[in-house]
N, C-alpha and C. Protein backbone atom coordinates (compact mmCIF):
# COMPACT_ATOMS: atom_id res chain seq x y z
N UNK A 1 1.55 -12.35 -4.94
CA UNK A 1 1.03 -11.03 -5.25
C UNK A 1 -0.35 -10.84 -4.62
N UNK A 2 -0.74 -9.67 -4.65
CA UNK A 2 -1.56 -9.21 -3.81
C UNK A 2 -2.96 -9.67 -4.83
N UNK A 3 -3.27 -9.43 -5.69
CA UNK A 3 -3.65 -9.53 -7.06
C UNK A 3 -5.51 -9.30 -6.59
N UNK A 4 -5.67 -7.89 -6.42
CA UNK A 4 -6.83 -7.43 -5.82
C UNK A 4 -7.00 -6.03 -6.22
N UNK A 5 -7.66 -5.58 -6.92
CA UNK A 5 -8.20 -3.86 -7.54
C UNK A 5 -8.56 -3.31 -6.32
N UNK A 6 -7.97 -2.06 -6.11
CA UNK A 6 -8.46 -1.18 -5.41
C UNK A 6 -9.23 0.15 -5.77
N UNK A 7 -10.76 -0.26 -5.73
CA UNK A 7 -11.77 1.09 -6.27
C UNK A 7 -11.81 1.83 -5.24
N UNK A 8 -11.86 2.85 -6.08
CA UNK A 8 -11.93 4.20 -4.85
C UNK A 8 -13.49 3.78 -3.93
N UNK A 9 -13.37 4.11 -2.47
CA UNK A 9 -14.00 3.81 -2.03
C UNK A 9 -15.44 3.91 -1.98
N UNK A 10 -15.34 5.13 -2.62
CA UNK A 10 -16.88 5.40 -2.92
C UNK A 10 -17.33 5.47 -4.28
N UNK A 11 -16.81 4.08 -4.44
CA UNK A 11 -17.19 3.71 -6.02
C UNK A 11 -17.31 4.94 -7.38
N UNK A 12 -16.63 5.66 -7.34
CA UNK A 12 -16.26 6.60 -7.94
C UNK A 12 -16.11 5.85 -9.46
N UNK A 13 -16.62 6.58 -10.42
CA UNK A 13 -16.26 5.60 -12.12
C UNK A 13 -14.58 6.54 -12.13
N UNK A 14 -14.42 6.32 -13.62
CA UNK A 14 -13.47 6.37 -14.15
C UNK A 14 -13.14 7.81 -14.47
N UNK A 15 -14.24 8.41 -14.53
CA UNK A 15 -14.01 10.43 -14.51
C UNK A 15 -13.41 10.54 -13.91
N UNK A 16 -13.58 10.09 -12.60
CA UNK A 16 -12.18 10.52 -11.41
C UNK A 16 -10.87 9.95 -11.60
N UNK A 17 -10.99 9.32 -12.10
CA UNK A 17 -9.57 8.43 -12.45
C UNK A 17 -8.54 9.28 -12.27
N UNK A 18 -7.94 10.48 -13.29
CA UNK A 18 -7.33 10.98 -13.50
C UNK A 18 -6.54 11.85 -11.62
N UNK A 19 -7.19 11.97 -10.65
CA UNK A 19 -7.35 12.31 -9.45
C UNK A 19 -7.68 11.62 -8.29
N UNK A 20 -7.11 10.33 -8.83
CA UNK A 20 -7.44 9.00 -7.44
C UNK A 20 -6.17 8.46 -7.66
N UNK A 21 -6.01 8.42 -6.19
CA UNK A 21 -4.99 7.00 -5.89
C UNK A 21 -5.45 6.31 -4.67
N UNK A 22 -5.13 5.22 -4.60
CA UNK A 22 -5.90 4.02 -3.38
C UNK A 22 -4.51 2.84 -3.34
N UNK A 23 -3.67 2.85 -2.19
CA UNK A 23 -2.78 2.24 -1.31
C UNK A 23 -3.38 1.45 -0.42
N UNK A 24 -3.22 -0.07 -0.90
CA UNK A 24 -3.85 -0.97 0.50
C UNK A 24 -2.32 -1.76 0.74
N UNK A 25 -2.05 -1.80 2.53
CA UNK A 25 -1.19 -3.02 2.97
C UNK A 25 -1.47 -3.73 3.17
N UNK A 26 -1.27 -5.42 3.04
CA UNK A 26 -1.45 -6.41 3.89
C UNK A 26 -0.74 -6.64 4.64
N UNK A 27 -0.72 -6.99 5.92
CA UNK A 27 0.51 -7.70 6.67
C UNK A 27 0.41 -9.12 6.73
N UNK A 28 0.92 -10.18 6.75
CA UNK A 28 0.50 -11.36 7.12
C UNK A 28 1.84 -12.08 7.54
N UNK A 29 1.34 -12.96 8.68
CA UNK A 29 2.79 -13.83 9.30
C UNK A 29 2.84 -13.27 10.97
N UNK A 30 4.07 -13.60 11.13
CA UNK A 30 4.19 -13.07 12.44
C UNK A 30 3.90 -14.66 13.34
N UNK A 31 4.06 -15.02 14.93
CA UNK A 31 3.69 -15.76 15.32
C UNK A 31 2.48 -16.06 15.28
N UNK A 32 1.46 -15.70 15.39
CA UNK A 32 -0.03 -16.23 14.80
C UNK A 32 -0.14 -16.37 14.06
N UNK A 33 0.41 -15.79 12.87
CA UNK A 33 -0.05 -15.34 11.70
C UNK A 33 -1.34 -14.95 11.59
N UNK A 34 -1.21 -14.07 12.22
CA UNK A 34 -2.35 -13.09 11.64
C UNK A 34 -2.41 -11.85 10.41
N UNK A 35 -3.24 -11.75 10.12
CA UNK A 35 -3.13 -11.22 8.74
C UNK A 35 -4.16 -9.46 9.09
N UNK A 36 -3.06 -8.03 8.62
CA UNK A 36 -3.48 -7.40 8.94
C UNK A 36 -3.34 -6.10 7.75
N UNK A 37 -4.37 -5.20 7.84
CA UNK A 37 -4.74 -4.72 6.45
C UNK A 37 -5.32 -3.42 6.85
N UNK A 38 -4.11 -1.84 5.96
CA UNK A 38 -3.77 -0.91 6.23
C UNK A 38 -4.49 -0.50 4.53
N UNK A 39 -5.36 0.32 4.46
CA UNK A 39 -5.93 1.29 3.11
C UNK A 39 -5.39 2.64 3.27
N UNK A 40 -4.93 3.57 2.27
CA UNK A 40 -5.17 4.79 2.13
C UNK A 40 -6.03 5.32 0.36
N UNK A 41 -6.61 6.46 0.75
CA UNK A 41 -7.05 7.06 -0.66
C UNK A 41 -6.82 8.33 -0.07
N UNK A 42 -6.09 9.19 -0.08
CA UNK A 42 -5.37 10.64 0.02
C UNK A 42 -7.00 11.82 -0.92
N UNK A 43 -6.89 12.67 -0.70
CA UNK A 43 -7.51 13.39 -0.98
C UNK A 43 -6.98 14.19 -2.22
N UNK A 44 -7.74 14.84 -3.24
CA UNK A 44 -6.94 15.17 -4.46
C UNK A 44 -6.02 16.21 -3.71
N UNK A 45 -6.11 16.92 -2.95
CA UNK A 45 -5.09 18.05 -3.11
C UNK A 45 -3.68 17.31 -2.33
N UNK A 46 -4.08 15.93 -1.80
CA UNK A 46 -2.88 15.14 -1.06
C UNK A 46 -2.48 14.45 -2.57
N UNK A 47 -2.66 14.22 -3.69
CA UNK A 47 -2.54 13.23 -4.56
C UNK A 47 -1.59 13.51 -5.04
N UNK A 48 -0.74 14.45 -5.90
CA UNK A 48 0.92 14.35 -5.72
C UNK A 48 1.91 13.91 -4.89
N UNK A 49 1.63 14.30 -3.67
CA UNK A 49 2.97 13.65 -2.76
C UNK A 49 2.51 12.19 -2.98
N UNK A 50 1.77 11.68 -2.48
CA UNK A 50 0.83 10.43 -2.84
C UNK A 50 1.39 9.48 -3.86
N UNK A 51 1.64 10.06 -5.16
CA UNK A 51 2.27 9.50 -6.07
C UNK A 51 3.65 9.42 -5.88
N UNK A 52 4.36 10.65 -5.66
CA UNK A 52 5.88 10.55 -5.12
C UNK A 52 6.13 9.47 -4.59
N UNK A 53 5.65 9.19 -3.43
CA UNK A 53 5.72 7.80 -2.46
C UNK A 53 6.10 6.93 -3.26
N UNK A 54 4.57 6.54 -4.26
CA UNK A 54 4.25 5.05 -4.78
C UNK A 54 5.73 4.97 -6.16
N UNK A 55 5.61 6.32 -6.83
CA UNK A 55 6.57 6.29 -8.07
C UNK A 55 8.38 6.01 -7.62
N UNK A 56 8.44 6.37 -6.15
CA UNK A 56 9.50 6.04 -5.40
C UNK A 56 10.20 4.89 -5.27
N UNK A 57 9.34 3.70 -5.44
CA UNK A 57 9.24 2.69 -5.02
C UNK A 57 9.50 1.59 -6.38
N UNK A 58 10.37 0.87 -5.87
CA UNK A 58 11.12 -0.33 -7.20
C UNK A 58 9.88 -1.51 -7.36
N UNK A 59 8.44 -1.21 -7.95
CA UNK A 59 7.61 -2.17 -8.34
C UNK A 59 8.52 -3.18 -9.36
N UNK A 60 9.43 -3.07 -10.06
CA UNK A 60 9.74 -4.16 -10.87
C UNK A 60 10.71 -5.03 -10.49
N UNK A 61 11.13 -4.64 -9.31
CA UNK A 61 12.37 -4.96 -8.74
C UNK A 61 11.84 -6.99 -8.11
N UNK A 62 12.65 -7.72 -8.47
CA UNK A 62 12.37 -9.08 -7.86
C UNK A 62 12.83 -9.67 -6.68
N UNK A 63 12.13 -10.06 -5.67
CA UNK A 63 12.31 -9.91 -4.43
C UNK A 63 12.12 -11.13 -3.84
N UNK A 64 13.35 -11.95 -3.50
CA UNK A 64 12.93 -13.27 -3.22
C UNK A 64 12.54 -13.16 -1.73
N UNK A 65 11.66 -14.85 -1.41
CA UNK A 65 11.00 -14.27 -0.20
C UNK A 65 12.63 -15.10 0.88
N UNK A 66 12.27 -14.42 2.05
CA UNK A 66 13.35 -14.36 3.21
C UNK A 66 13.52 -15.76 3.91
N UNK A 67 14.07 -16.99 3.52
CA UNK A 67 13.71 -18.12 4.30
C UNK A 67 14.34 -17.97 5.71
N UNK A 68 15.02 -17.09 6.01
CA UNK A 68 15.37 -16.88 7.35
C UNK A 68 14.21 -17.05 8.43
N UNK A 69 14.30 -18.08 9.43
CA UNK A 69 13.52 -17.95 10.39
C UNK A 69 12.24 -17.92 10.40
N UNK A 70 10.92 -18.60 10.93
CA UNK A 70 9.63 -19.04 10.88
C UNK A 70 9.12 -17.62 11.08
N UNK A 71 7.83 -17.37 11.09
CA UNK A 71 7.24 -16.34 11.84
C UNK A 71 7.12 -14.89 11.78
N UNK A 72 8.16 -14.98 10.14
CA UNK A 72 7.93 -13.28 9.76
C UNK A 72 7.35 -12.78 9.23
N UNK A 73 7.46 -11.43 9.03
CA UNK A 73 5.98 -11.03 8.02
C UNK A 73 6.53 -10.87 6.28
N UNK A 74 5.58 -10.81 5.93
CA UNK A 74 5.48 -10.21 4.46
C UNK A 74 4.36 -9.66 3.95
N UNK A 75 4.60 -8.48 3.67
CA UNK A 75 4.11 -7.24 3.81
C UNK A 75 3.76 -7.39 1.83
N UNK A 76 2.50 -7.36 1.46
CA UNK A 76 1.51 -6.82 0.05
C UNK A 76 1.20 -5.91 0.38
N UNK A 77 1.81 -5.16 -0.87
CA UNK A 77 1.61 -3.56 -1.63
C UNK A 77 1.06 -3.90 -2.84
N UNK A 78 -0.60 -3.01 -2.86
CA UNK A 78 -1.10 -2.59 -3.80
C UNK A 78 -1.50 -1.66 -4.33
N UNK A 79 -1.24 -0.34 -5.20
CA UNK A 79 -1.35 0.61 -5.63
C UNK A 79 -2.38 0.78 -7.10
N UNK A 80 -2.92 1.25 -6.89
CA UNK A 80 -3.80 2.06 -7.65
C UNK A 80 -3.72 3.41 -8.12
N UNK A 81 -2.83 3.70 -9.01
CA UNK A 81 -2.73 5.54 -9.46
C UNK A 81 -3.69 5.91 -10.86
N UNK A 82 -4.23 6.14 -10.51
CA UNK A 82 -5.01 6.85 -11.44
C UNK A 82 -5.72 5.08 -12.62
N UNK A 83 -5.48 4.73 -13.06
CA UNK A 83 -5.55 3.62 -14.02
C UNK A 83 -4.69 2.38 -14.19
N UNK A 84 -3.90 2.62 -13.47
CA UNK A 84 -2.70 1.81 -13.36
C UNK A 84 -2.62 1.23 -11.87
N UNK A 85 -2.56 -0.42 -12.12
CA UNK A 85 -2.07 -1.08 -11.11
C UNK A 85 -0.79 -1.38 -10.69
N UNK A 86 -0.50 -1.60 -9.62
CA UNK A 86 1.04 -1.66 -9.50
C UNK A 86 0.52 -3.02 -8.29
N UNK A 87 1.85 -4.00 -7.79
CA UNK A 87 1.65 -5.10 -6.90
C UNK A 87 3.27 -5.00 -6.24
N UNK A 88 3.27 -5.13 -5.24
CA UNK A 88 4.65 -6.37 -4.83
C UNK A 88 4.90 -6.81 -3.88
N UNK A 89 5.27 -8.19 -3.31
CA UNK A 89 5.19 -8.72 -1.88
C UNK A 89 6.73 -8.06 -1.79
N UNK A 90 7.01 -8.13 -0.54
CA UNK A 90 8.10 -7.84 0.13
C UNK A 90 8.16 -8.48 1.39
N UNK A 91 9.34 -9.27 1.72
CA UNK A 91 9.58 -10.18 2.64
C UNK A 91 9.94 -9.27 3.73
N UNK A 92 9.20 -9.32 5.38
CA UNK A 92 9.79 -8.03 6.78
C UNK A 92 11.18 -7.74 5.98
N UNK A 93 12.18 -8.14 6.10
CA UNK A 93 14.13 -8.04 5.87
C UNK A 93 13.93 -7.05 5.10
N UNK A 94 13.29 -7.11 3.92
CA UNK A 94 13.84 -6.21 2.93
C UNK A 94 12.51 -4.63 2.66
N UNK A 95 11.82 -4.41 3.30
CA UNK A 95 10.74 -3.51 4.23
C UNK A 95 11.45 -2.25 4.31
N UNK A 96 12.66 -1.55 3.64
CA UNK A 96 13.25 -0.86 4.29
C UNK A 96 12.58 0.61 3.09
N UNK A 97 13.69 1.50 3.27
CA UNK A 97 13.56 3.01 2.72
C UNK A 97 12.48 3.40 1.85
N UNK A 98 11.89 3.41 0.36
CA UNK A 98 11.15 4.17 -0.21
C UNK A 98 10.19 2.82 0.37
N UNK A 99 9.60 1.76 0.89
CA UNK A 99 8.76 1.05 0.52
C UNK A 99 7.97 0.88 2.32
N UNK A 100 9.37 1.00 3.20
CA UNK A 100 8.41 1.41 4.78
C UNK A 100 8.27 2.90 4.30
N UNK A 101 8.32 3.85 3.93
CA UNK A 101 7.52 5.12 3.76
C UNK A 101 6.37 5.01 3.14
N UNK A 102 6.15 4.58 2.39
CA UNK A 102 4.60 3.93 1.66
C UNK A 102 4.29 3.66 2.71
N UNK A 103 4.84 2.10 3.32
CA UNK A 103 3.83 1.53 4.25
C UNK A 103 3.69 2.37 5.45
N UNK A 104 4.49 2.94 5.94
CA UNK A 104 4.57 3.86 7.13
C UNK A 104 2.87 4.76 6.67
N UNK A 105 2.89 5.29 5.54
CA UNK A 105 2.44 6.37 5.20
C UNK A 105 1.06 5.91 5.42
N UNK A 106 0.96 4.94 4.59
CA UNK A 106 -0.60 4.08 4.31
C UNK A 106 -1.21 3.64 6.12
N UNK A 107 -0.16 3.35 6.83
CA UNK A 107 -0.81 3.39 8.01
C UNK A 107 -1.09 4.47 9.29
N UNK A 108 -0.49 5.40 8.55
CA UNK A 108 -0.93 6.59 9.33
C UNK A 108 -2.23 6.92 9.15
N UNK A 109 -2.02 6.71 7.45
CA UNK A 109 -3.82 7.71 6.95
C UNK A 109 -4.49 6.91 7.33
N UNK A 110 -4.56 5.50 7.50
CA UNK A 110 -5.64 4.64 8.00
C UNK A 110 -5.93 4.79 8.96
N UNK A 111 -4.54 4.97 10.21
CA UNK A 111 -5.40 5.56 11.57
C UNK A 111 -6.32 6.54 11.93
N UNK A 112 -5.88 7.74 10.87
CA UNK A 112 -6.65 8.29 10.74
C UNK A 112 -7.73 8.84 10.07
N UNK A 113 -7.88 7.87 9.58
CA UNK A 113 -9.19 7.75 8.45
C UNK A 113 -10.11 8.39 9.21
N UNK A 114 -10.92 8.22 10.10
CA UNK A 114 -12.26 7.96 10.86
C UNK A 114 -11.86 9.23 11.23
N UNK A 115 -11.39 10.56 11.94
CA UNK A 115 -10.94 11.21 12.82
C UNK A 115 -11.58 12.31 11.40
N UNK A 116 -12.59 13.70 12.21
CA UNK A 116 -13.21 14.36 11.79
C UNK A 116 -11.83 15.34 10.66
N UNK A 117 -12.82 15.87 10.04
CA UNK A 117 -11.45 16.90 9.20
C UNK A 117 -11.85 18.38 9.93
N UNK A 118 -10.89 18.85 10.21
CA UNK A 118 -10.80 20.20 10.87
C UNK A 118 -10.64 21.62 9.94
């Protein structure tokens, strides 16, 4: 497990709570294994779909890891909605439908984190 709090970035208390969510990926593995790390915090008026994503997604679901083959990834999801933590590793193989849309998602906004708002 990922087992790491994600505070809103600008240390925001708990007033905001009710209007924050904060999505971090890890990647780690691969032939180097290098280890690589995707944040989103959506903006309140993005914070419904935001949740859709994360509430989409089988957090309780048990997910053994993939002994197939050296060198793959496994991908930590950590969610932060409002007060509530959520965790779950997921082995590359099983990466698929509501949980690459999270991750898909979380690495878009990260690319474009930095990129002015228009």
């Amino acid at each position: 497990m990922v087992h790491e709090i994600e505070p809103p970035a600008d240390g925001a208390g708990t007033g905001d709570a009710q209007d924050r969510i904060v999505v971090a990926v890890v990647r780690t593995g691969g032939i180097a294994g290098l280890r690589r790390r995707w944040r989103a915090e959506p903006a309140p008026e993005q914070t419904p779909s935001w949740i859709e994503l994360v509430d989409r997604c089988p957090w309780d679901e048990h997910l053994d890891p993939d002994a197939r083959g050296a060198d793959r990834y496994v991908w930590s999801i950590h969610a932060r909605v409002r007060d509530e933590q959520r965790e779950q590793v997921i082995p590359d193989t099983r990466l698929e439908g509501a949980w690459r849309e999270l991750v898909d998602a979380v690495r878009d906004a990260d690319a474009h984190a930095d990129e002015p708002t228009r």
